[in-house]
PDB file of N, CA and C in Angstrom:
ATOM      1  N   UNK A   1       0.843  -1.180   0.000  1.00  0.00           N
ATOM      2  CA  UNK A   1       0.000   0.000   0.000  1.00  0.00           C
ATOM      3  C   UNK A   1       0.887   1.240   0.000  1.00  0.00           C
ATOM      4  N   UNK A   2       0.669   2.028  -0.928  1.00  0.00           N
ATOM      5  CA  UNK A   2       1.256   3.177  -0.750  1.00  0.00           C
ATOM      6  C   UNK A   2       0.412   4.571   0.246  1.00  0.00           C
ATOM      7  N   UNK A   3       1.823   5.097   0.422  1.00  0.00           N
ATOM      8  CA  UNK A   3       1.567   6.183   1.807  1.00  0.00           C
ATOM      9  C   UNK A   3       1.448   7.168   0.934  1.00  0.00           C
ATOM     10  N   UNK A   4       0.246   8.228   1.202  1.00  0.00           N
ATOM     11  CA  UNK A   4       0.252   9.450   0.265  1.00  0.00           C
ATOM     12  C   UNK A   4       1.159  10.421   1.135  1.00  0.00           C
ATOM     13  N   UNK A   5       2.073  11.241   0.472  1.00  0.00           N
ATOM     14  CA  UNK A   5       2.657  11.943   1.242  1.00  0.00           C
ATOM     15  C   UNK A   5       2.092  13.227   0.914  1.00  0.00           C
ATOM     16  N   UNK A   6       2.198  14.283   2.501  1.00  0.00           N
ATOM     17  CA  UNK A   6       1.422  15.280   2.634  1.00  0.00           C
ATOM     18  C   UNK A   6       2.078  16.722   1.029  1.00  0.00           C
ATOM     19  N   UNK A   7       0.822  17.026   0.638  1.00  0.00           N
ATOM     20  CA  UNK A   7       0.773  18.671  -0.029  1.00  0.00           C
ATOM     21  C   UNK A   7       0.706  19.836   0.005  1.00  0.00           C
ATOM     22  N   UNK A   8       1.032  21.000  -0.378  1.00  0.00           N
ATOM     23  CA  UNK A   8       1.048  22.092  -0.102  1.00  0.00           C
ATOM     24  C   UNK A   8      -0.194  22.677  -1.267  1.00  0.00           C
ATOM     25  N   UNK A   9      -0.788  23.838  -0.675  1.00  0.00           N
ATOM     26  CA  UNK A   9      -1.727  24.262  -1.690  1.00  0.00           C
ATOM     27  C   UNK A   9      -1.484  25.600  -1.728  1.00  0.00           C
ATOM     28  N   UNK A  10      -1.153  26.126  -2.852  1.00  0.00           N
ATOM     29  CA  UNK A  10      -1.122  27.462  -3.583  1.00  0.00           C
ATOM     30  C   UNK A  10      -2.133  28.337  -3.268  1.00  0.00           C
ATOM     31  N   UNK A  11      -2.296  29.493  -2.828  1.00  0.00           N
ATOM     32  CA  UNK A  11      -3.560  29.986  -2.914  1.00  0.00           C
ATOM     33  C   UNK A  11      -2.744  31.446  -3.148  1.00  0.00           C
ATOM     34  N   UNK A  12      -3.246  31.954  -4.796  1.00  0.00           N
ATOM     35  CA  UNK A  12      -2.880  32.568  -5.413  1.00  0.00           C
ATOM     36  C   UNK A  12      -3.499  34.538  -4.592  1.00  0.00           C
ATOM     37  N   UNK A  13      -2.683  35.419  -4.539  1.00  0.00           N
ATOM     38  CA  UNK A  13      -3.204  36.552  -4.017  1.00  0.00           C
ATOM     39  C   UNK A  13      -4.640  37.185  -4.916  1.00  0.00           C
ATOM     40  N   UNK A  14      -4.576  36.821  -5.742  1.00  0.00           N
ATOM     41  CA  UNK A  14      -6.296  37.639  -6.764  1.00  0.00           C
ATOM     42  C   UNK A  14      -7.211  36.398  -6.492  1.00  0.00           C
ATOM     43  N   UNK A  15      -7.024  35.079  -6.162  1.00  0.00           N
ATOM     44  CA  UNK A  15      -8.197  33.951  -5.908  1.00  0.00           C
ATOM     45  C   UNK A  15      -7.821  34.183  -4.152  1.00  0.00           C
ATOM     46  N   UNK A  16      -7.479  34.667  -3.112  1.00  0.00           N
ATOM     47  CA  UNK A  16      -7.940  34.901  -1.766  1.00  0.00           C
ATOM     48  C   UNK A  16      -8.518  36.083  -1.591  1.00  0.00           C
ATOM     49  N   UNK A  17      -8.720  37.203  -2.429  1.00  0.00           N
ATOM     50  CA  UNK A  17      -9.905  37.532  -2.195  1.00  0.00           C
ATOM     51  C   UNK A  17     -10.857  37.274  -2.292  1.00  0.00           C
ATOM     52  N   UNK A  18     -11.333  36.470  -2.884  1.00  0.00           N
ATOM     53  CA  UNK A  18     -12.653  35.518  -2.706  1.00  0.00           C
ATOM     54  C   UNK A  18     -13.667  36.686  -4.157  1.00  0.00           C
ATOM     55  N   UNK A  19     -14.634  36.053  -4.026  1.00  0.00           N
ATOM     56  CA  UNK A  19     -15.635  37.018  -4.853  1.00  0.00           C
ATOM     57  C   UNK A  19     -17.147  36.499  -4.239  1.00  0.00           C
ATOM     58  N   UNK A  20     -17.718  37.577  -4.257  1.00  0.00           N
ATOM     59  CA  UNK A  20     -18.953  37.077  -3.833  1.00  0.00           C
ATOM     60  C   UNK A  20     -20.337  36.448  -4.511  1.00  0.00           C
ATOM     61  N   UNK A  21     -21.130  35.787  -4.212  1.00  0.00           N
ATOM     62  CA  UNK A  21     -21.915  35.169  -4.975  1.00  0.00           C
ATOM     63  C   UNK A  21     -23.324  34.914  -3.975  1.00  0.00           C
ATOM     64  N   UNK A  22     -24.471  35.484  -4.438  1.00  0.00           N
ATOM     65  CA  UNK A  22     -25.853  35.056  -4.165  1.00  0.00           C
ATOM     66  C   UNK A  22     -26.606  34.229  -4.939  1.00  0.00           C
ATOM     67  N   UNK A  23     -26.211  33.515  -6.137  1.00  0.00           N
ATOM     68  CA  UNK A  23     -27.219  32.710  -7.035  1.00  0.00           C
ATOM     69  C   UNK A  23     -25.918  31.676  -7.755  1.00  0.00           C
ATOM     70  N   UNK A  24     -26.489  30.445  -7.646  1.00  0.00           N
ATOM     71  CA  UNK A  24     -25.481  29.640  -8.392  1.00  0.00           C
ATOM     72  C   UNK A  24     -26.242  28.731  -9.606  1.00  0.00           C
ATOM     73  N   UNK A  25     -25.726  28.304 -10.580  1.00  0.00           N
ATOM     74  CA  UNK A  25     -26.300  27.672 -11.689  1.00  0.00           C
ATOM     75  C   UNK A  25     -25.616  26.183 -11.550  1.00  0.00           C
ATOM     76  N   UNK A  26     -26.554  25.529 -11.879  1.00  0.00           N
ATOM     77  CA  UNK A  26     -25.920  24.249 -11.701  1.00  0.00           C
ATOM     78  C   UNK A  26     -26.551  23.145 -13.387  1.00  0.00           C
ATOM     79  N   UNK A  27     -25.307  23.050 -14.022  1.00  0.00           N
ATOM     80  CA  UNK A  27     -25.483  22.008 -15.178  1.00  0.00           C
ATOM     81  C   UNK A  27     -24.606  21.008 -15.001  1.00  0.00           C
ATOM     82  N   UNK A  28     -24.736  20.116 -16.144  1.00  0.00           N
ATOM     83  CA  UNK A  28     -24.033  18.655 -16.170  1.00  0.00           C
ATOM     84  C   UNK A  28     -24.755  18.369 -17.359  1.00  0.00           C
ATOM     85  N   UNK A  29     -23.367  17.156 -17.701  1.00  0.00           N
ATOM     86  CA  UNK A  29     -23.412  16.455 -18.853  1.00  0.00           C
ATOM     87  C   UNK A  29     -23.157  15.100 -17.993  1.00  0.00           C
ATOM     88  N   UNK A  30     -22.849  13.718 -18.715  1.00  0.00           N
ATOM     89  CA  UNK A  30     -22.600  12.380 -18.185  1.00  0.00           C
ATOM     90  C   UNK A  30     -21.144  12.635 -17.519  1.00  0.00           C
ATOM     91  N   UNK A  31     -20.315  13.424 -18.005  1.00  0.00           N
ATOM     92  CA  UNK A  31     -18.809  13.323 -17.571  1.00  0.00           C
ATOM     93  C   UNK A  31     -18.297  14.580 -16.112  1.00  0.00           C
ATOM     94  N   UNK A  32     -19.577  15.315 -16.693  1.00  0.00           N
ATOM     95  CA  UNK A  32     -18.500  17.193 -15.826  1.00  0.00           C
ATOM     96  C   UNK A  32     -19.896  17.318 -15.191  1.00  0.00           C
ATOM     97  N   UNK A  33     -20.476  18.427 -14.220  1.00  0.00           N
ATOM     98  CA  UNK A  33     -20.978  19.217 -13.549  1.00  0.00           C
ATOM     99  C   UNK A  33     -20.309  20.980 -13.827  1.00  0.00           C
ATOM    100  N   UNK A  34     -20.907  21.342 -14.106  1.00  0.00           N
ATOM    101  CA  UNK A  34     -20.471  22.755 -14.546  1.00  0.00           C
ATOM    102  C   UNK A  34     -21.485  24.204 -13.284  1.00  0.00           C
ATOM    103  N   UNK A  35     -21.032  24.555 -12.376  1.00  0.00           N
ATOM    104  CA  UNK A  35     -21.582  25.450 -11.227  1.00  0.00           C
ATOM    105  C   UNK A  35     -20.632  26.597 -11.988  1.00  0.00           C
ATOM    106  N   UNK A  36     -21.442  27.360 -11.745  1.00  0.00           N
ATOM    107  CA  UNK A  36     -21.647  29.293 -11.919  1.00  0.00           C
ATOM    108  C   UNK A  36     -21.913  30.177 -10.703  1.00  0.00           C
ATOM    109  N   UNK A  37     -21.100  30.772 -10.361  1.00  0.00           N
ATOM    110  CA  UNK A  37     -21.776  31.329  -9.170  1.00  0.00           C
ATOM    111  C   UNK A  37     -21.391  32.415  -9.685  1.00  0.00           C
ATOM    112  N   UNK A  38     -22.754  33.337  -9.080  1.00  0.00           N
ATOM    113  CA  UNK A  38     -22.981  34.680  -9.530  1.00  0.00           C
ATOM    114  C   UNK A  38     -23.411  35.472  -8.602  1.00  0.00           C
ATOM    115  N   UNK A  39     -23.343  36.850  -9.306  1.00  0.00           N
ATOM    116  CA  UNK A  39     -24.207  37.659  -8.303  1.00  0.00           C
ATOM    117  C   UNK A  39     -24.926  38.384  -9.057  1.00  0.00           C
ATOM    118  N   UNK A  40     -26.726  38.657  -8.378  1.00  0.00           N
ATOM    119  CA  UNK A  40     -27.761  39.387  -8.697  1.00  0.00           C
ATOM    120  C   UNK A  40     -27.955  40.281  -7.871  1.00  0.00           C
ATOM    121  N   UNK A  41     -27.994  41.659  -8.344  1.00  0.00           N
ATOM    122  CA  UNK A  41     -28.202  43.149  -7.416  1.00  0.00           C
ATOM    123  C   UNK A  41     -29.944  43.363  -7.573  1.00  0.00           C
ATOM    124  N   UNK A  42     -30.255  43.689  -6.660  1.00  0.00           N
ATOM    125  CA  UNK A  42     -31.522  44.276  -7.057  1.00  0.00           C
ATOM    126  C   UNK A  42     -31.333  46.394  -7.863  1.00  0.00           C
ATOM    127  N   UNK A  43     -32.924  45.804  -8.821  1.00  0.00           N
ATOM    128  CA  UNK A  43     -33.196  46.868  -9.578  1.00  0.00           C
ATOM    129  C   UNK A  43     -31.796  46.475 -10.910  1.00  0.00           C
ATOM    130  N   UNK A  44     -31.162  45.279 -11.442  1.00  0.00           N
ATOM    131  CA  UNK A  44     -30.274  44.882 -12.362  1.00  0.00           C
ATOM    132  C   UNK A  44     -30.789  43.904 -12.857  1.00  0.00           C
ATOM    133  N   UNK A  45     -30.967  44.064 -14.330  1.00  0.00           N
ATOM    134  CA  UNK A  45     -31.697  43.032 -14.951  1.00  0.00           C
ATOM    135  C   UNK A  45     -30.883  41.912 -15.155  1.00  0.00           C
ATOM    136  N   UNK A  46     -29.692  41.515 -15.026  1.00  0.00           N
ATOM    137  CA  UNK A  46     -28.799  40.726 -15.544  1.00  0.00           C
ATOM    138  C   UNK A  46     -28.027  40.341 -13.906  1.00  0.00           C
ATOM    139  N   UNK A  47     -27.642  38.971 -14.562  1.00  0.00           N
ATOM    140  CA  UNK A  47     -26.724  38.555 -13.391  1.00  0.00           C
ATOM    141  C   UNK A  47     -25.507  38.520 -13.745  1.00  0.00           C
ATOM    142  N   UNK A  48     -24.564  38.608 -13.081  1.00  0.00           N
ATOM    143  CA  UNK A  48     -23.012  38.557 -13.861  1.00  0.00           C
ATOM    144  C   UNK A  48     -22.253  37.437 -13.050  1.00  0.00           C
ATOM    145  N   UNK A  49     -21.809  36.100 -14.395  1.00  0.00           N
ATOM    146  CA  UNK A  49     -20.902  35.399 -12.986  1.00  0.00           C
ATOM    147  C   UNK A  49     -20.133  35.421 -13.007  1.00  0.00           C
ATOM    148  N   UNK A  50     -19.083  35.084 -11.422  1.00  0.00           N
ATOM    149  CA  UNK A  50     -18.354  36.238 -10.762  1.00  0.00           C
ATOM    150  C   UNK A  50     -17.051  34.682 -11.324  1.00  0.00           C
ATOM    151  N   UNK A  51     -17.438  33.312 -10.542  1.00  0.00           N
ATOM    152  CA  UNK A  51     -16.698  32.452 -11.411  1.00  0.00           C
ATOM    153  C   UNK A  51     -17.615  31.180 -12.043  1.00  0.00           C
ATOM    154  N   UNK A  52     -16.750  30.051 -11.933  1.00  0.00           N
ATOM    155  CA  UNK A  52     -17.162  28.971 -13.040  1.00  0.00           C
ATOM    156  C   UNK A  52     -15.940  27.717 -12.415  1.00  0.00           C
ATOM    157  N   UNK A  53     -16.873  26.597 -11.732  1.00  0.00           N
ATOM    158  CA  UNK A  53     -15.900  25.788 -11.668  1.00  0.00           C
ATOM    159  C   UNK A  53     -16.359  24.246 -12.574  1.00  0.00           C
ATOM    160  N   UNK A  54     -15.674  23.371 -12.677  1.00  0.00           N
ATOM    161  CA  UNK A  54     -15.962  22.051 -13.432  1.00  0.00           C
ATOM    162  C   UNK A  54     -15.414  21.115 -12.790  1.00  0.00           C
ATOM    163  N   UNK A  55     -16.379  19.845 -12.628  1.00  0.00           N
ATOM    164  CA  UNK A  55     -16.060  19.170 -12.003  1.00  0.00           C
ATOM    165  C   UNK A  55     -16.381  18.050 -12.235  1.00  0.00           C
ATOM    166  N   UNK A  56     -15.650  16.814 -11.891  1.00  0.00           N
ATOM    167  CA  UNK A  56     -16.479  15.440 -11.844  1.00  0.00           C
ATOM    168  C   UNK A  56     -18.130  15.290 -11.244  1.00  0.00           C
ATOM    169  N   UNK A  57     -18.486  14.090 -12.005  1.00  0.00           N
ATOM    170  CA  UNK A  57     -20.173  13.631 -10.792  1.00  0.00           C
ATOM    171  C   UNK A  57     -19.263  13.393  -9.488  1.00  0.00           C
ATOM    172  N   UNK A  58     -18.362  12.891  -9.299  1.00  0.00           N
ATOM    173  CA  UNK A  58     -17.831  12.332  -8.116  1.00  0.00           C
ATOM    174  C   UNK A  58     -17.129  13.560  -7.149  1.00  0.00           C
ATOM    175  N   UNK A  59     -16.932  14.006  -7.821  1.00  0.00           N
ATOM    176  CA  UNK A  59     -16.339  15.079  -6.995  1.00  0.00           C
ATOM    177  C   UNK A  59     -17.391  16.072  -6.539  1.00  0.00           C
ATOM    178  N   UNK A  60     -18.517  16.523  -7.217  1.00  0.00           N
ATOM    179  CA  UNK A  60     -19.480  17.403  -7.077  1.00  0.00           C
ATOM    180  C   UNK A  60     -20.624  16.457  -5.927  1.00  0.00           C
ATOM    181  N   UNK A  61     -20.313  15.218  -5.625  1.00  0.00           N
ATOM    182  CA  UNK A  61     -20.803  14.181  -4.635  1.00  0.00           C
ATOM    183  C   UNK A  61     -20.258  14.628  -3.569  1.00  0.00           C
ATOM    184  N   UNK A  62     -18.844  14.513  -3.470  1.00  0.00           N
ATOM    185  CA  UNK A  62     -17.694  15.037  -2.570  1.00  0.00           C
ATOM    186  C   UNK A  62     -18.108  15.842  -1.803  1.00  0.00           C
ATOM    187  N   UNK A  63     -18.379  16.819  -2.821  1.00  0.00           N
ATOM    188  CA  UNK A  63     -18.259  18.386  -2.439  1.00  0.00           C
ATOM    189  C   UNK A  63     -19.608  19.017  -2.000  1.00  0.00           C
ATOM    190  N   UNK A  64     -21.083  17.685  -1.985  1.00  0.00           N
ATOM    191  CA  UNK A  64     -22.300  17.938  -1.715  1.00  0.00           C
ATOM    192  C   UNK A  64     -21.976  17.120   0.164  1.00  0.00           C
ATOM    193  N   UNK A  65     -21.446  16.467   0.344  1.00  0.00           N
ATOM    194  CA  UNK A  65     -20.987  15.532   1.490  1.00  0.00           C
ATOM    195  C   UNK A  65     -19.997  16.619   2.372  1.00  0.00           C
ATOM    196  N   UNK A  66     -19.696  17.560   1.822  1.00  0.00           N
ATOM    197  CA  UNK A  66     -18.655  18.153   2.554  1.00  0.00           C
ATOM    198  C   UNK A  66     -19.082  19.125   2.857  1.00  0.00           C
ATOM    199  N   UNK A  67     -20.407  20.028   2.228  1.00  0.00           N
ATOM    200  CA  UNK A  67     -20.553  21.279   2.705  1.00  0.00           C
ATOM    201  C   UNK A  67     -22.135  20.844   3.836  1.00  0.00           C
ATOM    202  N   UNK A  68     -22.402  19.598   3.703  1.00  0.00           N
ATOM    203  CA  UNK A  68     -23.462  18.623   4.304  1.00  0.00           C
ATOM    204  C   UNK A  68     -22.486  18.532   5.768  1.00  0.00           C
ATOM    205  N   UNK A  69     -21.641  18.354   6.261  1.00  0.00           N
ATOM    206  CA  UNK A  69     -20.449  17.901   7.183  1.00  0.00           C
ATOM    207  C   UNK A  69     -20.613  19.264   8.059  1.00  0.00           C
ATOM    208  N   UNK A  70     -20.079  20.401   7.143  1.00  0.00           N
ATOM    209  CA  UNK A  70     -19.586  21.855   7.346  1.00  0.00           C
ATOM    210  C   UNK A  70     -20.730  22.863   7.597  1.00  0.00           C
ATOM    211  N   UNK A  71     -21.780  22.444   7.074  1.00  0.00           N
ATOM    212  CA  UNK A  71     -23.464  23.350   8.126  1.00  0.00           C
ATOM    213  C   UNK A  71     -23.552  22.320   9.016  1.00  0.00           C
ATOM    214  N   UNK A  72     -23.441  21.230   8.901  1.00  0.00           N
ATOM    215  CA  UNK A  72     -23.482  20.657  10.866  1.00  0.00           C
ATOM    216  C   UNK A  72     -23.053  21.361  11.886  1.00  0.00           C
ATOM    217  N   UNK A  73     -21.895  21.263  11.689  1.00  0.00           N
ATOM    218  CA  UNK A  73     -20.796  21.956  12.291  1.00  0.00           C
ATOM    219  C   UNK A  73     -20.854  23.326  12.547  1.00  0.00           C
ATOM    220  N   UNK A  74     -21.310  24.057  11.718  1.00  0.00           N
ATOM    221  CA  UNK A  74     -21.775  25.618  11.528  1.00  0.00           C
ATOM    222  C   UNK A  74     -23.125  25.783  12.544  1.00  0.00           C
ATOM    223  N   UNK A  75     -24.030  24.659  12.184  1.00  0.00           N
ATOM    224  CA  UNK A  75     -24.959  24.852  12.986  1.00  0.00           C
ATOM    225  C   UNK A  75     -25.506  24.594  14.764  1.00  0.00           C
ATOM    226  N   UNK A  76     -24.165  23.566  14.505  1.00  0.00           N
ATOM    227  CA  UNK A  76     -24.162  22.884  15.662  1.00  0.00           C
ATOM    228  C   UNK A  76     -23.242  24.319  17.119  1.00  0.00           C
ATOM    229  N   UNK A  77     -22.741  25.396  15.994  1.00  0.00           N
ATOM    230  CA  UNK A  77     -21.757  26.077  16.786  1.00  0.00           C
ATOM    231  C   UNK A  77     -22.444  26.902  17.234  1.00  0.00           C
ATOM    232  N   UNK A  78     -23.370  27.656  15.942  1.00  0.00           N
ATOM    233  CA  UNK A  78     -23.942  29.115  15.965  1.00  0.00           C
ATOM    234  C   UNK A  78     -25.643  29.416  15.675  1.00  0.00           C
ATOM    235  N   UNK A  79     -25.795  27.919  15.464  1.00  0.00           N
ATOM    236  CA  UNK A  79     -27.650  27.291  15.450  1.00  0.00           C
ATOM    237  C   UNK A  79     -27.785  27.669  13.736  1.00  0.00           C
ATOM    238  N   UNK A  80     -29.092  27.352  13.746  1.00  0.00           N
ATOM    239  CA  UNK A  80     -29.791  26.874  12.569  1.00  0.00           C
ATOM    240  C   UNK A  80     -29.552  27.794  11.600  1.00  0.00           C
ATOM    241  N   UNK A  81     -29.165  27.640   9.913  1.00  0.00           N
ATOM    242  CA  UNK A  81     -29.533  28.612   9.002  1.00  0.00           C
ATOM    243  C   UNK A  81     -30.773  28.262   8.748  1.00  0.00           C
ATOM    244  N   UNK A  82     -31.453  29.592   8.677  1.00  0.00           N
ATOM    245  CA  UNK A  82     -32.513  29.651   8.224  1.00  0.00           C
ATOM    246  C   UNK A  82     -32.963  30.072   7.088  1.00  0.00           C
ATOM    247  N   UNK A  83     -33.490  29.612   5.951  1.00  0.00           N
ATOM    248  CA  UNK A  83     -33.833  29.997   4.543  1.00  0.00           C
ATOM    249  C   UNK A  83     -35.449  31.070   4.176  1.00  0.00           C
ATOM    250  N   UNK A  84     -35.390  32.104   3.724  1.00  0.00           N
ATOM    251  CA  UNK A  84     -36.120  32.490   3.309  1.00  0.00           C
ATOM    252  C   UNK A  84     -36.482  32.578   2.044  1.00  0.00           C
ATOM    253  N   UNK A  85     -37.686  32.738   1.551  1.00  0.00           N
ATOM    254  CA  UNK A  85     -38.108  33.396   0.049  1.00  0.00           C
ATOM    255  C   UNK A  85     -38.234  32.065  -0.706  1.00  0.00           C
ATOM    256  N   UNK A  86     -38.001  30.480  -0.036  1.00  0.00           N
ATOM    257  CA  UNK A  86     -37.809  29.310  -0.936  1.00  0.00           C
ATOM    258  C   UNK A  86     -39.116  29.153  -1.727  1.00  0.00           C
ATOM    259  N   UNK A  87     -40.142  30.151  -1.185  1.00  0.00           N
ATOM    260  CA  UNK A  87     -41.461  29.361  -2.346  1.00  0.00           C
ATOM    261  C   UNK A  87     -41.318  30.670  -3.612  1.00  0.00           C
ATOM    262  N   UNK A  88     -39.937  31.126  -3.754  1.00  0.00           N
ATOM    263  CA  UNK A  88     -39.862  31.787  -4.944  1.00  0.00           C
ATOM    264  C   UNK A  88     -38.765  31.369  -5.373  1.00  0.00           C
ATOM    265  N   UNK A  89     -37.794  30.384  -4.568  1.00  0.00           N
ATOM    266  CA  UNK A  89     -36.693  30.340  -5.641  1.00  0.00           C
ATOM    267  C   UNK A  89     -36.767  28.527  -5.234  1.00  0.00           C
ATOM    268  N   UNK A  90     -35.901  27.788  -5.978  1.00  0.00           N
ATOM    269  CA  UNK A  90     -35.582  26.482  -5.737  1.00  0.00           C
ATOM    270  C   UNK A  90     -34.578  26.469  -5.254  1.00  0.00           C
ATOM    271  N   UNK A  91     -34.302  25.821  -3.928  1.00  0.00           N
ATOM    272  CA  UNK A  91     -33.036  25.309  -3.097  1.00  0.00           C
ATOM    273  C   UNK A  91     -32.016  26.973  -2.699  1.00  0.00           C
ATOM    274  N   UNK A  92     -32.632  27.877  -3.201  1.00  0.00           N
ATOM    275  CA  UNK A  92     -31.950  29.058  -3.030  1.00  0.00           C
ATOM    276  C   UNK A  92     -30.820  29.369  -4.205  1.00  0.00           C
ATOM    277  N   UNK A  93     -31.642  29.210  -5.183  1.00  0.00           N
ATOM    278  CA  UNK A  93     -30.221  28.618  -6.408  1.00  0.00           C
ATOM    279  C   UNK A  93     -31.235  29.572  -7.328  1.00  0.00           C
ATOM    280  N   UNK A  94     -30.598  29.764  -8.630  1.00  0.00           N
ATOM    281  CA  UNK A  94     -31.294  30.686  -9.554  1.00  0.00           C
ATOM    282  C   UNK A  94     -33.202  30.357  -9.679  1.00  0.00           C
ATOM    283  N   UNK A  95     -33.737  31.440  -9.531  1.00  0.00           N
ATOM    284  CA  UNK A  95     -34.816  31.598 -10.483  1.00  0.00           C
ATOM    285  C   UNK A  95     -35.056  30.394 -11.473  1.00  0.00           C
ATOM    286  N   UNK A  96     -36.500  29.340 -11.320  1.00  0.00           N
ATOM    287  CA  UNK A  96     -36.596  28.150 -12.633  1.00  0.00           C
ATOM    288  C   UNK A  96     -37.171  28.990 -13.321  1.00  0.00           C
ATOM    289  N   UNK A  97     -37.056  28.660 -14.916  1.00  0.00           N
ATOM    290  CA  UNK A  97     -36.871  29.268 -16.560  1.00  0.00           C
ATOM    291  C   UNK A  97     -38.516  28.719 -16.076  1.00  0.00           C
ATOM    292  N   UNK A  98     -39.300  29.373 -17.036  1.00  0.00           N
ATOM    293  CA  UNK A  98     -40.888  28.835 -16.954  1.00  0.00           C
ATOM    294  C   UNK A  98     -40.854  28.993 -18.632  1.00  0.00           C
TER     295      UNK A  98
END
């Protein structure tokens, strides 16, 4: 069995400022998952997204298991998030196309 030996991770000075995002898009094909996160201002007809990541089904599993882990934990510290406005949006994620 091999031993993974430990990594270092880059975190570039223009990607730690972070960017902010209120609406995320979520597509997929059989191979990738493609998330958009954006931001919508009120009184702006358009959303602009801020990035764009791609990913495996498996990894976007991962990464549904991990932020599932990380509001436990969040909630368990500082109590419940609470969601508003859901009987106008789905899951808190863009506006559905009608």
């Amino acid at each position: 069995m091999e031993i993974q030996k430990p990594f270092e991770i880059e975190l570039d000075e223009n990607v730690a400022q972070g960017v902010y995002s209120n609406m995320v898009m979520i597509s997929f094909s059989p191979s990738e998952f493609v998330i958009d996160f954006a931001k919508i201002l009120p009184g702006l007809p358009k959303a602009k997204v801020q990035a764009r990541v791609l990913m495996t089904p498996q990894h976007a599993k991962l990464l549904l298991k991990a932020l599932e882990d990380n509001i436990k934990q969040y909630e368990a510290k500082f109590g419940e998030v609470k969601l508003f406005g859901m009987e106008q949006r789905k899951l808190g994620f863009a506006p559905e196309e009608k």
